[in-house]
N, C-alpha and C. Protein backbone atom coordinates (compact mmCIF):
# COMPACT_ATOMS: atom_id res chain seq x y z
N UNK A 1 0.85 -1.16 0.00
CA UNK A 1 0.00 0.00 0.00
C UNK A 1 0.90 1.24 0.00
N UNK A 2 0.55 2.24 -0.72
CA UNK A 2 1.44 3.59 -0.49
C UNK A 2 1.39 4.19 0.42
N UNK A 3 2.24 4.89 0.70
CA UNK A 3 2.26 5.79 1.68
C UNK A 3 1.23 7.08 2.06
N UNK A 4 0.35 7.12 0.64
CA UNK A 4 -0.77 8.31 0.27
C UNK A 4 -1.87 7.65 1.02
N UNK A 5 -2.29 6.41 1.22
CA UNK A 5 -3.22 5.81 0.98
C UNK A 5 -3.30 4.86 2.63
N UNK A 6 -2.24 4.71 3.19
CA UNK A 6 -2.06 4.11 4.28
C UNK A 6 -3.00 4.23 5.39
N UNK A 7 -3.69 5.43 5.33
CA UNK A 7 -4.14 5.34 6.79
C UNK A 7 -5.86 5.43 6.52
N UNK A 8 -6.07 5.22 5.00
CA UNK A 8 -7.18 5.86 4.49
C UNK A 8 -8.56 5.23 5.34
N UNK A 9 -8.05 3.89 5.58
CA UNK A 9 -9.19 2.99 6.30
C UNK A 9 -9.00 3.41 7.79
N UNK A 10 -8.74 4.35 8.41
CA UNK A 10 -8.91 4.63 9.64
C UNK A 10 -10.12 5.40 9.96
N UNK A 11 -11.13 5.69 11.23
CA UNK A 11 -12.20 6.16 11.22
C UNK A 11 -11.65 8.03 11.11
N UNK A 12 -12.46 8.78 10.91
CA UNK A 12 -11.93 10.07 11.03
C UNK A 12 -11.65 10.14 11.93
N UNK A 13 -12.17 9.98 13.16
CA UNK A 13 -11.85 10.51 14.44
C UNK A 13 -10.23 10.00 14.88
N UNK A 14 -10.02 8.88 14.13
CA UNK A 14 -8.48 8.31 14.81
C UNK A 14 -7.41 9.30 13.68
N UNK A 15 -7.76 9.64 12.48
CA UNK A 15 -7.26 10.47 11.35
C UNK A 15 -7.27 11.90 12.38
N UNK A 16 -8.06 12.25 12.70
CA UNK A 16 -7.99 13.80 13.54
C UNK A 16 -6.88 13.70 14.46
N UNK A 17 -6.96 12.62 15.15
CA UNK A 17 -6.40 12.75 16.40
C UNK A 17 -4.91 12.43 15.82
N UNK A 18 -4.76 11.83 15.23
CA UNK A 18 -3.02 11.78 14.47
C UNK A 18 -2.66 13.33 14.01
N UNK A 19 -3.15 13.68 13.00
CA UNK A 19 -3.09 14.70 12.52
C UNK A 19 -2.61 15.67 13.21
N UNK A 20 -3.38 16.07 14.18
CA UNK A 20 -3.10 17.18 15.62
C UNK A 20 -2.13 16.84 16.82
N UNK A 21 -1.48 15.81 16.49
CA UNK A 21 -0.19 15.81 17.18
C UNK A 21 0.72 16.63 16.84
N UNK A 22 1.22 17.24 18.43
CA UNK A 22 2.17 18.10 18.26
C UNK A 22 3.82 17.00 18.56
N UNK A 23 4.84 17.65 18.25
CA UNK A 23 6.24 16.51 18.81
C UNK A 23 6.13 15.68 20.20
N UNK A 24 6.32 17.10 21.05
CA UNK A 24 5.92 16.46 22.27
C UNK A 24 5.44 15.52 22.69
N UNK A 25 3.60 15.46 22.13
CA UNK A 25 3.13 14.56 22.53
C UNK A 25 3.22 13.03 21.80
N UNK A 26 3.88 13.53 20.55
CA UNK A 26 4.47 11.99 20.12
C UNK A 26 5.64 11.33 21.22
N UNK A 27 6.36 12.33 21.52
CA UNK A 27 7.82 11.53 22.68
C UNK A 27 6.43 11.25 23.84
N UNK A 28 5.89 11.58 24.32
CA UNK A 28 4.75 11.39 25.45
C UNK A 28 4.21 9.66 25.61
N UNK A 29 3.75 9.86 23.96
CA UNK A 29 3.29 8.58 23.61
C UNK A 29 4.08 7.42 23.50
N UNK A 30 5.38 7.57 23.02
CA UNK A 30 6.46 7.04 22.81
C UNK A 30 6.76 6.28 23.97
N UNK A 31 6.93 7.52 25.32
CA UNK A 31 7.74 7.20 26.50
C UNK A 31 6.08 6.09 26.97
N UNK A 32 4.91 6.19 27.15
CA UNK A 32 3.69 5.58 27.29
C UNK A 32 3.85 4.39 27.18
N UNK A 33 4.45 3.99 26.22
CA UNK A 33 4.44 2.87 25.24
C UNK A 33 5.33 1.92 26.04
N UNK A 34 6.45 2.52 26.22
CA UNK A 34 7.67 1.86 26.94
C UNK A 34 7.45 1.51 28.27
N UNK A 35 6.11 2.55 29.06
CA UNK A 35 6.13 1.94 30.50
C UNK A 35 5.60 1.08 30.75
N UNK A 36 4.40 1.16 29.50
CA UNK A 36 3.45 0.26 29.88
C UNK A 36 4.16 -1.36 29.61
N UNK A 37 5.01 -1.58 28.60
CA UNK A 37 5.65 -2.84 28.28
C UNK A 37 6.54 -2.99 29.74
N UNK A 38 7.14 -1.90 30.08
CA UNK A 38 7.97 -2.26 31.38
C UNK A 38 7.12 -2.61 32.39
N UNK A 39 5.68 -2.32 32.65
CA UNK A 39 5.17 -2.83 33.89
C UNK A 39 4.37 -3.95 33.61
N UNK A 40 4.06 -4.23 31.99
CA UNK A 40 4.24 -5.76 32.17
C UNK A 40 5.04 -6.58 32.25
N UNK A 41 6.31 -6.16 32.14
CA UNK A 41 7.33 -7.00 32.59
C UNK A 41 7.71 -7.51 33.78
N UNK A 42 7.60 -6.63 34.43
CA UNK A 42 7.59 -6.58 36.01
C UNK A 42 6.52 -7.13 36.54
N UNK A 43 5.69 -6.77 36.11
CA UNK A 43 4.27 -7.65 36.73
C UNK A 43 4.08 -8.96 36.52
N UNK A 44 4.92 -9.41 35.53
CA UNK A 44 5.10 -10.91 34.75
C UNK A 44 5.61 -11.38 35.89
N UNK A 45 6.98 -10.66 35.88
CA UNK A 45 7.99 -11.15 37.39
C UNK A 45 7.52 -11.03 38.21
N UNK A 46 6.41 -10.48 38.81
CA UNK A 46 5.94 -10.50 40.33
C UNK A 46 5.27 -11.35 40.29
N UNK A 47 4.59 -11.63 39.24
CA UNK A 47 3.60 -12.75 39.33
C UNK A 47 4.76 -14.06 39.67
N UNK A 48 5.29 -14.40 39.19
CA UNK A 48 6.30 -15.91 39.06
C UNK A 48 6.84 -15.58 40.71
N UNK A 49 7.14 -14.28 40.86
CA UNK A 49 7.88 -14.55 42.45
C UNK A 49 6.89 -14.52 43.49
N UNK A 50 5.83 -14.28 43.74
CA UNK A 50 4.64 -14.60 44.82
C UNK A 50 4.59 -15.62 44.36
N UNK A 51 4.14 -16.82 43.10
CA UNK A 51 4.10 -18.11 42.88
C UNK A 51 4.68 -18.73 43.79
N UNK A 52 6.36 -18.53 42.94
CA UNK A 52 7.25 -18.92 43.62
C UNK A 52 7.46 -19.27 45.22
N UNK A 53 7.11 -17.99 46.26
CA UNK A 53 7.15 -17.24 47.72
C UNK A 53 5.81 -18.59 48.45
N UNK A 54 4.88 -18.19 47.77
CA UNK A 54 3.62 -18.89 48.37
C UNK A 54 4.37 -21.04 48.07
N UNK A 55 4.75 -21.35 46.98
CA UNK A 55 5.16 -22.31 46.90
C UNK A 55 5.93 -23.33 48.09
N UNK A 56 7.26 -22.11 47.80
CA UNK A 56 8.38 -22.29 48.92
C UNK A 56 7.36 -22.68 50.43
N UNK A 57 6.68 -21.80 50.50
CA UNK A 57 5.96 -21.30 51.90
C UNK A 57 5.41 -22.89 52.03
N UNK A 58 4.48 -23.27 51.32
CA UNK A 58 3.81 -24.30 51.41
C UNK A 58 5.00 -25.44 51.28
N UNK A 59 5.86 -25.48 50.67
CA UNK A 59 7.04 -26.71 50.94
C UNK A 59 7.50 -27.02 52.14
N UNK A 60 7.43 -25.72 52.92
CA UNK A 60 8.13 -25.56 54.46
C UNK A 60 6.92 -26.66 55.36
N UNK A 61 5.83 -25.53 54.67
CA UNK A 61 5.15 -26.57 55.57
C UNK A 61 4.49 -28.21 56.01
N UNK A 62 4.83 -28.98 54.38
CA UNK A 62 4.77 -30.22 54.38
C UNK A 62 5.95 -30.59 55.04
N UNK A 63 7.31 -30.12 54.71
CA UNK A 63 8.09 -30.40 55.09
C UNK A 63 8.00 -31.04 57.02
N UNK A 64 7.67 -30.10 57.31
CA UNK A 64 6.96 -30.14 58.69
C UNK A 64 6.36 -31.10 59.25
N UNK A 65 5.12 -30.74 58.57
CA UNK A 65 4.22 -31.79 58.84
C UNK A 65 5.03 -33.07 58.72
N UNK A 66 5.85 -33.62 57.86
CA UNK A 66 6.59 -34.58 57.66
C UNK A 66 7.32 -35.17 58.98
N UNK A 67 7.90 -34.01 59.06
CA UNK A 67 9.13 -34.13 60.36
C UNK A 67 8.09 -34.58 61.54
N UNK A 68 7.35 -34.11 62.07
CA UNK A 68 6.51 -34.12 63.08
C UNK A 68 5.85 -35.39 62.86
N UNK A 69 5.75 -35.84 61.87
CA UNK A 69 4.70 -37.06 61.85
C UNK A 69 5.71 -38.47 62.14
N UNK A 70 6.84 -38.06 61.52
CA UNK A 70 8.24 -39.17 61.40
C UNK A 70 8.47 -39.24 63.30
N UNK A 71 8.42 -38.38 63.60
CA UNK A 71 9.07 -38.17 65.08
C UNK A 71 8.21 -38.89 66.17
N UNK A 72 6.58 -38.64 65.46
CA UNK A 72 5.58 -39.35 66.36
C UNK A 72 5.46 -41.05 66.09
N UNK A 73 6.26 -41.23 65.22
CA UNK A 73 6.21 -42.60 64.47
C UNK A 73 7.52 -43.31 65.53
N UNK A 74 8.55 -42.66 65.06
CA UNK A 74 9.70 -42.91 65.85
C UNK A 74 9.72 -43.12 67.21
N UNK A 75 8.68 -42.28 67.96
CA UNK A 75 8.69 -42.20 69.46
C UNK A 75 7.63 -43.37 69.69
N UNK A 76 6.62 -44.19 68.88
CA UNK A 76 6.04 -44.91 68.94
C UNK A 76 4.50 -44.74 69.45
């Protein structure tokens, strides 16, 4: 498609709103763009490390339960 013709299928209202960008608010949008990918990144990672946290947590505690049950076995 050319470059004349590229945006032709857009509604007007998204054509206006391009149009009337000033620089600024293109770097605005730009920098927008980047946080929002960075706080899904991070949020990706928080998600896997509470997984992770709650996991561990619950390992401790079979673990436990384990020990305690072996000990009541042992003591007869």
């Amino acid at each position: 498609m050319s470059e004349a013709h590229r945006f032709d299928d857009l509604p007007t209202r998204t054509k206006d709103f391009l149009t009337n960008l000033r620089d600024d608010e293109i770097d605005t949008l730009n920098d927008g763009i980047r946080l929002v990918g960075a706080i899904r990144t991070v949020g990706t990672f928080m998600k896997w490390l509470i997984v992770g946290l709650i996991g561990i947590l619950a390992g401790f505690v079979m673990v436990g339960e384990s020990i305690v049950k072996i000990a009541a076995w042992i003591r007869g």
